[in-house]
PDB file of N, CA and C in Angstrom:
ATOM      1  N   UNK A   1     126.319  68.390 121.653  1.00  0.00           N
ATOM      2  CA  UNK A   1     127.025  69.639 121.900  1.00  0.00           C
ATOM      3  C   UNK A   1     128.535  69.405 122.000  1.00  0.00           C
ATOM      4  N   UNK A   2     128.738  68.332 122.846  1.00  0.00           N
ATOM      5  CA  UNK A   2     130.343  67.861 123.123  1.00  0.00           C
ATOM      6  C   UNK A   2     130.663  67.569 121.558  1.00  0.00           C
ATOM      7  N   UNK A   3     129.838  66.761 120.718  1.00  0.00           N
ATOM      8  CA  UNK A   3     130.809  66.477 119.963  1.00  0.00           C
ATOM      9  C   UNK A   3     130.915  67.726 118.611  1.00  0.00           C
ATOM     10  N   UNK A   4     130.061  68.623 118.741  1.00  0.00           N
ATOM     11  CA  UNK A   4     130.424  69.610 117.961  1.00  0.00           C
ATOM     12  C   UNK A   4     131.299  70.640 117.891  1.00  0.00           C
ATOM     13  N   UNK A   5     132.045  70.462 119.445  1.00  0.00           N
ATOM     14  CA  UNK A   5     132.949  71.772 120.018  1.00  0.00           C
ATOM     15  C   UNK A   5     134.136  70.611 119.410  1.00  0.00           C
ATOM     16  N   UNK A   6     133.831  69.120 119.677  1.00  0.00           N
ATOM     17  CA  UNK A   6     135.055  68.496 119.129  1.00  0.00           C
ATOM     18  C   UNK A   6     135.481  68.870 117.946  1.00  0.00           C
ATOM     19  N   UNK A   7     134.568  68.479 116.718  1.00  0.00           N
ATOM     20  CA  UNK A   7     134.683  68.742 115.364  1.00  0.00           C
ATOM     21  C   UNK A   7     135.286  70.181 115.159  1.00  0.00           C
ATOM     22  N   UNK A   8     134.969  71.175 115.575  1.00  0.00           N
ATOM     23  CA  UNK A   8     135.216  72.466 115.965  1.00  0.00           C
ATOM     24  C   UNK A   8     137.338  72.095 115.858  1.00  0.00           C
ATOM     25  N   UNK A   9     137.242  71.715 117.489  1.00  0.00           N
ATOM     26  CA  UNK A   9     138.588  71.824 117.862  1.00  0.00           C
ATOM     27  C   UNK A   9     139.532  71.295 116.743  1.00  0.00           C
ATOM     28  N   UNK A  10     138.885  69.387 115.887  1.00  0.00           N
ATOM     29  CA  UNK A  10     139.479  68.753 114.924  1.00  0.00           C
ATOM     30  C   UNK A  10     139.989  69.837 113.720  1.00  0.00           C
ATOM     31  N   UNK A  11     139.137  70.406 113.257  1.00  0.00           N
ATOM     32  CA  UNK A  11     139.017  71.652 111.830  1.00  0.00           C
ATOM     33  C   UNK A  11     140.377  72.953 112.381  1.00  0.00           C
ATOM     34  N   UNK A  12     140.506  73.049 113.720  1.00  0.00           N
ATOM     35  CA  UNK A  12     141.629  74.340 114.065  1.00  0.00           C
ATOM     36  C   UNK A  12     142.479  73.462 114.058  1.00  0.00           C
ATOM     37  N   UNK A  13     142.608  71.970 114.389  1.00  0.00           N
ATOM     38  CA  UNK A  13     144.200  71.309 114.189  1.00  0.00           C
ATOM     39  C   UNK A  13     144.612  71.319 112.992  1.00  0.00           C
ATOM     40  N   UNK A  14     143.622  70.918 112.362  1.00  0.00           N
ATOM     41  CA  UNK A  14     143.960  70.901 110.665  1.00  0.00           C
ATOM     42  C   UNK A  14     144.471  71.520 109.622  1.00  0.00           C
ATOM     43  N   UNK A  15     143.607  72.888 110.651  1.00  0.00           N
ATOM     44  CA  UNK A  15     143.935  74.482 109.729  1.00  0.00           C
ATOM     45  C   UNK A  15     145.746  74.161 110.311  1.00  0.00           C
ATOM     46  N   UNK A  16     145.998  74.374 111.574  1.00  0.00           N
ATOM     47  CA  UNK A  16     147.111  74.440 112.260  1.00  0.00           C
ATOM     48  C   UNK A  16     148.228  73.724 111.311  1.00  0.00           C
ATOM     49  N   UNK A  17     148.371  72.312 111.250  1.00  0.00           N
ATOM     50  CA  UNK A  17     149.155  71.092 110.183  1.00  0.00           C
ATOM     51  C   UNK A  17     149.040  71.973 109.107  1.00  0.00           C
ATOM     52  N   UNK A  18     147.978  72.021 108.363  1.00  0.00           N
ATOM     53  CA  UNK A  18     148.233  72.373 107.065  1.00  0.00           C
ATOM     54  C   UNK A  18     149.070  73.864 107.082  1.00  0.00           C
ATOM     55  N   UNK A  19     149.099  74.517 108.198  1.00  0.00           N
ATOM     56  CA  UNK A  19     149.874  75.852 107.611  1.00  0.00           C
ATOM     57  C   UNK A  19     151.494  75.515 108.045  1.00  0.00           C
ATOM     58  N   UNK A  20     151.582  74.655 109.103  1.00  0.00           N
ATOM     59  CA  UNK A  20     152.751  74.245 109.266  1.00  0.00           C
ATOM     60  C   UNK A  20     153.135  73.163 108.288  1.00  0.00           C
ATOM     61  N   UNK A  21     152.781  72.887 107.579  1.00  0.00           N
ATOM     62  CA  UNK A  21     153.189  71.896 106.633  1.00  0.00           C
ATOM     63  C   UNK A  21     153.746  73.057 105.622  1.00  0.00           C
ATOM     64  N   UNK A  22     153.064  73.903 104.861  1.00  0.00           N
ATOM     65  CA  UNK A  22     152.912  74.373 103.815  1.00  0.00           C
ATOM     66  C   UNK A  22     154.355  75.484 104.572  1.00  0.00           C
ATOM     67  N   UNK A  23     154.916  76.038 105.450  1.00  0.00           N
ATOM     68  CA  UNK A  23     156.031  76.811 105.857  1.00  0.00           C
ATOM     69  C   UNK A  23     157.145  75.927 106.039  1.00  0.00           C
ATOM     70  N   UNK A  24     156.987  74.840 106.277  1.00  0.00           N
ATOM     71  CA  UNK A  24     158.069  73.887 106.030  1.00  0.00           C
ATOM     72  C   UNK A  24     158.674  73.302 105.211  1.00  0.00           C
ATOM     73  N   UNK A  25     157.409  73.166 104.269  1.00  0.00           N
ATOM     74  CA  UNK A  25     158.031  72.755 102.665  1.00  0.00           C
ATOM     75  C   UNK A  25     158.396  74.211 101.806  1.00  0.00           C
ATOM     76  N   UNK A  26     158.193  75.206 102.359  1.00  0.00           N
ATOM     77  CA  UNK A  26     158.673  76.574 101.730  1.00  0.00           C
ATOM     78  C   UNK A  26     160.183  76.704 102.451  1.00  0.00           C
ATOM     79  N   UNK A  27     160.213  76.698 103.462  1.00  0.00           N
ATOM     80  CA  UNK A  27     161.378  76.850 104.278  1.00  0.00           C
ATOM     81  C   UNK A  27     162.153  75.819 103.195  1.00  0.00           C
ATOM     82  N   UNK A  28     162.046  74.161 102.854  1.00  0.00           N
ATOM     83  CA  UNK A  28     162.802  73.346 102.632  1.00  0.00           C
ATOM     84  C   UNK A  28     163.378  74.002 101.116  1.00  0.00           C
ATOM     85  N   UNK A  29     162.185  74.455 100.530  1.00  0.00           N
ATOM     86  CA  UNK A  29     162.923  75.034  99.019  1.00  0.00           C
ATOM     87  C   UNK A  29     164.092  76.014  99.040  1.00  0.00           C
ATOM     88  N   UNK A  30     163.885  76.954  99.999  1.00  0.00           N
ATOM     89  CA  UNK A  30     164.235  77.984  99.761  1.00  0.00           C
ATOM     90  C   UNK A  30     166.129  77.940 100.822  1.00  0.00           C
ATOM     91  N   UNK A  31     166.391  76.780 101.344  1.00  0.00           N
ATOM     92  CA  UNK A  31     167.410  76.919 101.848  1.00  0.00           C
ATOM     93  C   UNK A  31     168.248  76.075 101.259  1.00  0.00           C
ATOM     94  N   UNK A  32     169.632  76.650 101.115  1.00  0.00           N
ATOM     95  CA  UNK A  32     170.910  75.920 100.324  1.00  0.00           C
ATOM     96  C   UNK A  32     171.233  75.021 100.936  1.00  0.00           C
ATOM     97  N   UNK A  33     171.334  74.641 101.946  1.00  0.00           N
ATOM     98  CA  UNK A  33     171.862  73.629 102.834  1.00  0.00           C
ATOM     99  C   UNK A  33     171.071  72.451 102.081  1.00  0.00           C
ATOM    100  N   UNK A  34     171.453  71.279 102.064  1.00  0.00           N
ATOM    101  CA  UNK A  34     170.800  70.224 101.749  1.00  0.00           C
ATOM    102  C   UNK A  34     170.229  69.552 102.773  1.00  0.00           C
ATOM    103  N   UNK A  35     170.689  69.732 104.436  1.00  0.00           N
ATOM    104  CA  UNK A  35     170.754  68.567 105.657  1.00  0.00           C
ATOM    105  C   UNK A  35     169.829  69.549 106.369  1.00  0.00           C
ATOM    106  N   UNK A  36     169.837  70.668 106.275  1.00  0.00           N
ATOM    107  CA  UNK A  36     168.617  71.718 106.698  1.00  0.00           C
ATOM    108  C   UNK A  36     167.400  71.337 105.799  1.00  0.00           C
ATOM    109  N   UNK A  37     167.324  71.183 104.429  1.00  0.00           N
ATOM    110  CA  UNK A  37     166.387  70.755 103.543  1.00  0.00           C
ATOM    111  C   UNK A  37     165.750  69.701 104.003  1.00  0.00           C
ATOM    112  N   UNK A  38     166.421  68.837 104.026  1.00  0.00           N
ATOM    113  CA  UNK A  38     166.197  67.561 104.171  1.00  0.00           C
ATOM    114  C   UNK A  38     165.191  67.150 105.510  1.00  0.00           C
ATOM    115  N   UNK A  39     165.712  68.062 106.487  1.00  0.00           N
ATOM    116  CA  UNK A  39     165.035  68.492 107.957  1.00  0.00           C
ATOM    117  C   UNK A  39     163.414  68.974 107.735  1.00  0.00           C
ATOM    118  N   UNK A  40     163.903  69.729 107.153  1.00  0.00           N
ATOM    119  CA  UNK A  40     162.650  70.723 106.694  1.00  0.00           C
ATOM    120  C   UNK A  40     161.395  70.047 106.004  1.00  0.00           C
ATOM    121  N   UNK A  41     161.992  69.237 104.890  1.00  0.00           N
ATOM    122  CA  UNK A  41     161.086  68.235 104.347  1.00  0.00           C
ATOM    123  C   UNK A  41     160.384  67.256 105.153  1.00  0.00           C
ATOM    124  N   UNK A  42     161.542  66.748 106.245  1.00  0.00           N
ATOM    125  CA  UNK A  42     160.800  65.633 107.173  1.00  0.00           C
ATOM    126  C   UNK A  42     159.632  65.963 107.923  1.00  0.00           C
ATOM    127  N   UNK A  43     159.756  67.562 108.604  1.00  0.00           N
ATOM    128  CA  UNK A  43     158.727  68.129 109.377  1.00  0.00           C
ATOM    129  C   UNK A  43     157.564  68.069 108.291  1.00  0.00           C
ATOM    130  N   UNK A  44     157.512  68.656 106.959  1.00  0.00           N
ATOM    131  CA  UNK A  44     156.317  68.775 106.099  1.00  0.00           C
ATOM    132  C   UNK A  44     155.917  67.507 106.101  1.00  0.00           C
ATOM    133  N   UNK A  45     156.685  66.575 106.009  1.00  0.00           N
ATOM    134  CA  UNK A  45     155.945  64.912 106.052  1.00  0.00           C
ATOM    135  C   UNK A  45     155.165  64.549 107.412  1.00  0.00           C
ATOM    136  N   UNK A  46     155.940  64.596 108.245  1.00  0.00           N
ATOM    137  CA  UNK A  46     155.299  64.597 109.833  1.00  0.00           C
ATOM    138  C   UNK A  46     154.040  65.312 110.022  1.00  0.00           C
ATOM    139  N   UNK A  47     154.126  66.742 109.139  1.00  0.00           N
ATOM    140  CA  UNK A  47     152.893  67.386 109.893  1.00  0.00           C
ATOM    141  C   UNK A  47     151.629  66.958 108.480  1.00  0.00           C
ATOM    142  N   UNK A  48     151.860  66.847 107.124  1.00  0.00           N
ATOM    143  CA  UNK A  48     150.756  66.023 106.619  1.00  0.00           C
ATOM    144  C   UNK A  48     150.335  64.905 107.119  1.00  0.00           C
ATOM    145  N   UNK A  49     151.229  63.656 107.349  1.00  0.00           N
ATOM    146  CA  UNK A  49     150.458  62.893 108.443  1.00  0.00           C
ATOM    147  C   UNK A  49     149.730  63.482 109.468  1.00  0.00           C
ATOM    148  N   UNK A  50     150.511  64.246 109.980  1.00  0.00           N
ATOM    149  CA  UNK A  50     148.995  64.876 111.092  1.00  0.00           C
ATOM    150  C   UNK A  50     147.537  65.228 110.675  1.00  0.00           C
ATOM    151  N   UNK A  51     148.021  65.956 109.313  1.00  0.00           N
ATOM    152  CA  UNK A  51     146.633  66.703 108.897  1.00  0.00           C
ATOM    153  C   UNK A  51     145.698  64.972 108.041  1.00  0.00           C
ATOM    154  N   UNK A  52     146.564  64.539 108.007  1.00  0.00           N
ATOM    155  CA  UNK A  52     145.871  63.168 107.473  1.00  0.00           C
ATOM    156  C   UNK A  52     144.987  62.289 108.399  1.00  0.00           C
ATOM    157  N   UNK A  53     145.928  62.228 109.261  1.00  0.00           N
ATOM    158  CA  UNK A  53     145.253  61.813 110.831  1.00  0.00           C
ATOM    159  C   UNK A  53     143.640  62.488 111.196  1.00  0.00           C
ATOM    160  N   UNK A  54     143.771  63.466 111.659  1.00  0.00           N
ATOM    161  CA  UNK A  54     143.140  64.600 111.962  1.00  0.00           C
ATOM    162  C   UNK A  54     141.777  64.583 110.828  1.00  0.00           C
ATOM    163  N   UNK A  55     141.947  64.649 109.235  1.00  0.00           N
ATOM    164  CA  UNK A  55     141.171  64.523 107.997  1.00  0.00           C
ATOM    165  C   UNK A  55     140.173  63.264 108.702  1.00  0.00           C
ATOM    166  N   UNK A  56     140.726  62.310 108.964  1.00  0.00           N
ATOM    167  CA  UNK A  56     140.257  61.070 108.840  1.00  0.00           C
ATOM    168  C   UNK A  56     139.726  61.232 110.051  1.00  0.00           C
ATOM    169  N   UNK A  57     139.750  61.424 110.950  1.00  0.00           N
ATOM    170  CA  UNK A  57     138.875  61.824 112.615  1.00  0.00           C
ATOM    171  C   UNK A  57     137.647  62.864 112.395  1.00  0.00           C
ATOM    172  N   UNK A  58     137.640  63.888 111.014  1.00  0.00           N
ATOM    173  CA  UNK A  58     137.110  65.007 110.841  1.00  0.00           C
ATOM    174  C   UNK A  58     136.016  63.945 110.185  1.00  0.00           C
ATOM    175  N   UNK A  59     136.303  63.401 109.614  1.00  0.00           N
ATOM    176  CA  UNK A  59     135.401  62.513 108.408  1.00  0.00           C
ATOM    177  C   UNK A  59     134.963  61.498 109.718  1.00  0.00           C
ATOM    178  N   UNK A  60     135.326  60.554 110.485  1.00  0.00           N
ATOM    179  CA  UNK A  60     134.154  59.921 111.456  1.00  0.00           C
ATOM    180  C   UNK A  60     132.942  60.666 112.034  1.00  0.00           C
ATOM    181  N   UNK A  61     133.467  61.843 112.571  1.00  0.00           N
ATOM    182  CA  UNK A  61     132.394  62.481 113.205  1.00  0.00           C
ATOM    183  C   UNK A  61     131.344  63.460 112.339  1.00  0.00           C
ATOM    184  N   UNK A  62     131.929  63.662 110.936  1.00  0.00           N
ATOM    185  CA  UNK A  62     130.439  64.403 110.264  1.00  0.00           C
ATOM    186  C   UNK A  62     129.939  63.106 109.320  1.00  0.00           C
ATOM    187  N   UNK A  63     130.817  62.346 109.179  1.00  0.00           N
ATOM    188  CA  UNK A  63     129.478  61.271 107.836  1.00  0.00           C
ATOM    189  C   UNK A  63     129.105  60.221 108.870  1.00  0.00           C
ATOM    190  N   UNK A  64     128.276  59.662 108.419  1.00  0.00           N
ATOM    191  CA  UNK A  64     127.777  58.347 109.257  1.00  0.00           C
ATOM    192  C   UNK A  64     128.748  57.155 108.324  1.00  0.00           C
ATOM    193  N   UNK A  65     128.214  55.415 109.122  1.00  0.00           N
ATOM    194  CA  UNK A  65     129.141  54.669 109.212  1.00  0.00           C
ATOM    195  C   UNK A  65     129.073  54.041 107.717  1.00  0.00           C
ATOM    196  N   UNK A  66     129.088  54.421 106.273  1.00  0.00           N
ATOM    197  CA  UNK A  66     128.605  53.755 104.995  1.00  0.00           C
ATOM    198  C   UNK A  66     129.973  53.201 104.983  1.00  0.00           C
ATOM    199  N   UNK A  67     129.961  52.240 103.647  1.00  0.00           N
ATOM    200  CA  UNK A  67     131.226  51.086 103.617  1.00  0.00           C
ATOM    201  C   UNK A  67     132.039  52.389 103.133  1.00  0.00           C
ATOM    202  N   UNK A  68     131.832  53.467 102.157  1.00  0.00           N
ATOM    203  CA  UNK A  68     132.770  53.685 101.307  1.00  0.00           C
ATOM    204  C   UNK A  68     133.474  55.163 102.455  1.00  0.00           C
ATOM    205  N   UNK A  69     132.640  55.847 103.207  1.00  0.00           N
ATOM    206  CA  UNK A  69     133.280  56.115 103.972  1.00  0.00           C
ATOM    207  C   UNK A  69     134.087  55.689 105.086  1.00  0.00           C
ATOM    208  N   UNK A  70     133.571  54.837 105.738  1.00  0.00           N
ATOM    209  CA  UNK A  70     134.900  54.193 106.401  1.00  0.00           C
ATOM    210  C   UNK A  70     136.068  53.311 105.715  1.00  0.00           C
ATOM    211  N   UNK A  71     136.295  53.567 104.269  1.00  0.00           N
ATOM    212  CA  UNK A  71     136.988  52.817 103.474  1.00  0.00           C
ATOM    213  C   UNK A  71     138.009  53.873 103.366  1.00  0.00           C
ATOM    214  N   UNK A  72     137.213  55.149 103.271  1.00  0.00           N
ATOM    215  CA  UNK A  72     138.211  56.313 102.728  1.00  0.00           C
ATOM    216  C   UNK A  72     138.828  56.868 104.276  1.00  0.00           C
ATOM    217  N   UNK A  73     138.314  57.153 105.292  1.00  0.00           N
ATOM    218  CA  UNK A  73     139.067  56.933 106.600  1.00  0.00           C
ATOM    219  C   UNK A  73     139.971  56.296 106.882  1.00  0.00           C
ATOM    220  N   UNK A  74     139.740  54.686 106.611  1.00  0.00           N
ATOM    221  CA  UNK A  74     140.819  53.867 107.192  1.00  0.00           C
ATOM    222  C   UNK A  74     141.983  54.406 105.988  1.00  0.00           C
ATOM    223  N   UNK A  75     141.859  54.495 105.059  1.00  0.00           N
ATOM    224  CA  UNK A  75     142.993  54.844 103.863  1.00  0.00           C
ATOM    225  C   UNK A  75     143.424  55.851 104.512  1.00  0.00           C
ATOM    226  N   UNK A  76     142.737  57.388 104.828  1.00  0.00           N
ATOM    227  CA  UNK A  76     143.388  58.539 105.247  1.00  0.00           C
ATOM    228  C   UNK A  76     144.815  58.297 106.241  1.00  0.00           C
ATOM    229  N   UNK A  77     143.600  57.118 107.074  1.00  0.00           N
ATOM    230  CA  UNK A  77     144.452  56.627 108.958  1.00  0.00           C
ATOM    231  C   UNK A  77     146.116  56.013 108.551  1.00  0.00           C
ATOM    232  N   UNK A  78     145.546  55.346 107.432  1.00  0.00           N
ATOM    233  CA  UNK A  78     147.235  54.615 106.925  1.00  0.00           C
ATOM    234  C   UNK A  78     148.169  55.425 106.410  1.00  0.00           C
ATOM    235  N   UNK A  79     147.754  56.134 105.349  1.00  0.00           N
ATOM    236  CA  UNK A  79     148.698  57.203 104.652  1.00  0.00           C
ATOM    237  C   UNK A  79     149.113  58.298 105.918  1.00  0.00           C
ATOM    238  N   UNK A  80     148.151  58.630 106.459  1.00  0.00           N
ATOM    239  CA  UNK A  80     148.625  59.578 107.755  1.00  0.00           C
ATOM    240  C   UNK A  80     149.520  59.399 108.644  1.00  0.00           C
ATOM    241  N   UNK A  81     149.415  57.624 108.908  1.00  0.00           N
ATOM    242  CA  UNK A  81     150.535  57.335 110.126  1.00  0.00           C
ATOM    243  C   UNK A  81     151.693  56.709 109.424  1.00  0.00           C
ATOM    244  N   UNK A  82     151.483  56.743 108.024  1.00  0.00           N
ATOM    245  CA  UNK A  82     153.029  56.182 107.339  1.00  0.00           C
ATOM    246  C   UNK A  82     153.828  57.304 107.020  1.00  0.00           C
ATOM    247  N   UNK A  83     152.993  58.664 106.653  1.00  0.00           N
ATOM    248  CA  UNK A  83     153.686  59.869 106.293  1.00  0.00           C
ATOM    249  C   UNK A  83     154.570  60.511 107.884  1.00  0.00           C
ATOM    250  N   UNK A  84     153.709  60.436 109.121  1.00  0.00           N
ATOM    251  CA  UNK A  84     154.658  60.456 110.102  1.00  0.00           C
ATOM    252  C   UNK A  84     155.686  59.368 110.496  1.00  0.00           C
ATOM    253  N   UNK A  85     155.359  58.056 110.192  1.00  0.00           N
ATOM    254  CA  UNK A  85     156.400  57.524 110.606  1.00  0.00           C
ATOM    255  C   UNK A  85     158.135  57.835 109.599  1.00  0.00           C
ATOM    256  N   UNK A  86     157.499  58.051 108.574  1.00  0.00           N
ATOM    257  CA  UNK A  86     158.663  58.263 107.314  1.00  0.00           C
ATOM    258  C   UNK A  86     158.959  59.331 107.853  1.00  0.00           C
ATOM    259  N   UNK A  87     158.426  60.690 108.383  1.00  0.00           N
ATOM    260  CA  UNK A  87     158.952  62.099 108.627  1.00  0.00           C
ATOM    261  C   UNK A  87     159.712  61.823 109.796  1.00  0.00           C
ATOM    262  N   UNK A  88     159.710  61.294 110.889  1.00  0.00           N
ATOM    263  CA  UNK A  88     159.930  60.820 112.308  1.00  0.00           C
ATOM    264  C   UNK A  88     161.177  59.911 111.808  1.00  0.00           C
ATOM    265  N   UNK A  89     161.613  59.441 110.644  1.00  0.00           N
ATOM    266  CA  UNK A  89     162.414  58.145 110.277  1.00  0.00           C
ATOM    267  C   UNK A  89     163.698  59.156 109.950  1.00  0.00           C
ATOM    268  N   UNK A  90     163.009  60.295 108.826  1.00  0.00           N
ATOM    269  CA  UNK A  90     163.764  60.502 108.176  1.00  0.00           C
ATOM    270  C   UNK A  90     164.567  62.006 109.050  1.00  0.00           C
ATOM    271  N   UNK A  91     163.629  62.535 109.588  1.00  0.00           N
ATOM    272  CA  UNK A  91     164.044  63.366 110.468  1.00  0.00           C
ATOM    273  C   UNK A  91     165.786  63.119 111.333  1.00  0.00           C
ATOM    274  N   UNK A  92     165.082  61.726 111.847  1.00  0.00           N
ATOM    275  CA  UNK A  92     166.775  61.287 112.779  1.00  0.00           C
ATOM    276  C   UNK A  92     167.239  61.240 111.513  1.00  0.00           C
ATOM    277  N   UNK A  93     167.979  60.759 110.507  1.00  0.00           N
ATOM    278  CA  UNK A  93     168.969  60.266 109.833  1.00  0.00           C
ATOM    279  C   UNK A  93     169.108  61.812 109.123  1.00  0.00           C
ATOM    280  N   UNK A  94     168.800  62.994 109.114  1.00  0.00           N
ATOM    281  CA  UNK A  94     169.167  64.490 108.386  1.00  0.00           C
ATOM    282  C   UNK A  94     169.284  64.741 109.644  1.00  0.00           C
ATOM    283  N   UNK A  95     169.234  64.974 111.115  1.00  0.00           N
ATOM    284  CA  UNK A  95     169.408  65.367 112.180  1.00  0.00           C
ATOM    285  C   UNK A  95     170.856  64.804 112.341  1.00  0.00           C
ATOM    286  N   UNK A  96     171.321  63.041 112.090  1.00  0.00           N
ATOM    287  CA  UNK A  96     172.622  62.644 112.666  1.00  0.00           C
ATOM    288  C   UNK A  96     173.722  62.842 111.353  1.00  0.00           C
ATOM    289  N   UNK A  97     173.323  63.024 110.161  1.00  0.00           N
ATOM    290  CA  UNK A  97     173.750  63.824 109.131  1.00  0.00           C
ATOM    291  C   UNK A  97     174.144  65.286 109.482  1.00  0.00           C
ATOM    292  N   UNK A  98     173.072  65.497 109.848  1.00  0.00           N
ATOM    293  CA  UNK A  98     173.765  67.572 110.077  1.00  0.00           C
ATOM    294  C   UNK A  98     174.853  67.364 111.369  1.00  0.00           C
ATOM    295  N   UNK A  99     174.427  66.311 112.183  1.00  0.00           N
ATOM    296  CA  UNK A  99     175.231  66.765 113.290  1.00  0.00           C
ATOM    297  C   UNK A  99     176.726  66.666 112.629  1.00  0.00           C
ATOM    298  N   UNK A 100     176.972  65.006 112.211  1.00  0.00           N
ATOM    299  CA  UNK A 100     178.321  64.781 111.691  1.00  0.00           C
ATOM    300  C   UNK A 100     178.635  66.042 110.501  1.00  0.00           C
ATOM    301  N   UNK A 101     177.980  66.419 109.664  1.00  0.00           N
ATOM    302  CA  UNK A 101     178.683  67.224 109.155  1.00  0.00           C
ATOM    303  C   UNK A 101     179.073  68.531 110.097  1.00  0.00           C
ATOM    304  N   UNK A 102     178.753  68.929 110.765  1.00  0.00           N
ATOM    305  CA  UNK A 102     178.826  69.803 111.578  1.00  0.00           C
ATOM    306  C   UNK A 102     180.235  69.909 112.504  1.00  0.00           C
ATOM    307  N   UNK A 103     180.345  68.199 112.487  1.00  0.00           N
ATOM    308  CA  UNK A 103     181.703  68.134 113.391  1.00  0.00           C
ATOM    309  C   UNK A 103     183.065  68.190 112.553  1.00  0.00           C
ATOM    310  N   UNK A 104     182.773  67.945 111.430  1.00  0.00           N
ATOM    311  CA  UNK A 104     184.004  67.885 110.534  1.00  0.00           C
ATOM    312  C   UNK A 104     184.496  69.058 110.160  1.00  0.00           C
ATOM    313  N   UNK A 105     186.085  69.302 110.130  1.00  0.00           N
ATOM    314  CA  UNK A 105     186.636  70.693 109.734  1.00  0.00           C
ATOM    315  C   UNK A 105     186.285  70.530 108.400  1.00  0.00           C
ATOM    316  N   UNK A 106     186.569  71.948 107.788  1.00  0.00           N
ATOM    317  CA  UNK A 106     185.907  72.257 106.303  1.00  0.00           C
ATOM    318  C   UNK A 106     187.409  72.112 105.867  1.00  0.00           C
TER     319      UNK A 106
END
């Protein structure tokens, strides 16, 4: 029972990432700024790692333990926590970018 309210809860994070992913990379197109873009893009990276994360937790608890599924998990687990660490990387360096441009007279 516990672990079906889990799976439950896993599938609303997912839905959650994926719609915040998909408004962030719309947001990133659609604004002129490049250092706002750039922002914007990092969050869509950050939050696919999440939904990657999350994918790969969704997939332990409905398949059982075969080689090729826990092959495709551990892959999800890597791409997931490299796509946040790159979003989390790239985030500061368009964050200390916007700031400095921000300080400079035009």
């Amino acid at each position: 029972m516990l672990i079906e309210v889990f799976k439950y809860i896993l599938i609303a994070l997912f839905a959650i990432a994926m719609i915040c992913s998909a408004m962030n990379s719309i947001r990133s197109r659609r604004t002129t700024d490049r250092h706002v873009a750039g922002l914007y893009r990092s969050w869509t990276n950050i939050w696919m790692g999440c939904m990657l994360v999350i994918l790969a937790l969704i997939l332990m608890f409905v398949f059982t333990g075969s080689t090729l599924s826990v092959i495709v998990e551990a892959l999800f687990l890597i791409m997931g926590a490299y796509n946040v660490f790159a979003g989390i990387r790239n985030r500061s360096y368009y964050a200390r970018l916007k700031q400095h441009s921000g300080n400079t007279p035009a």
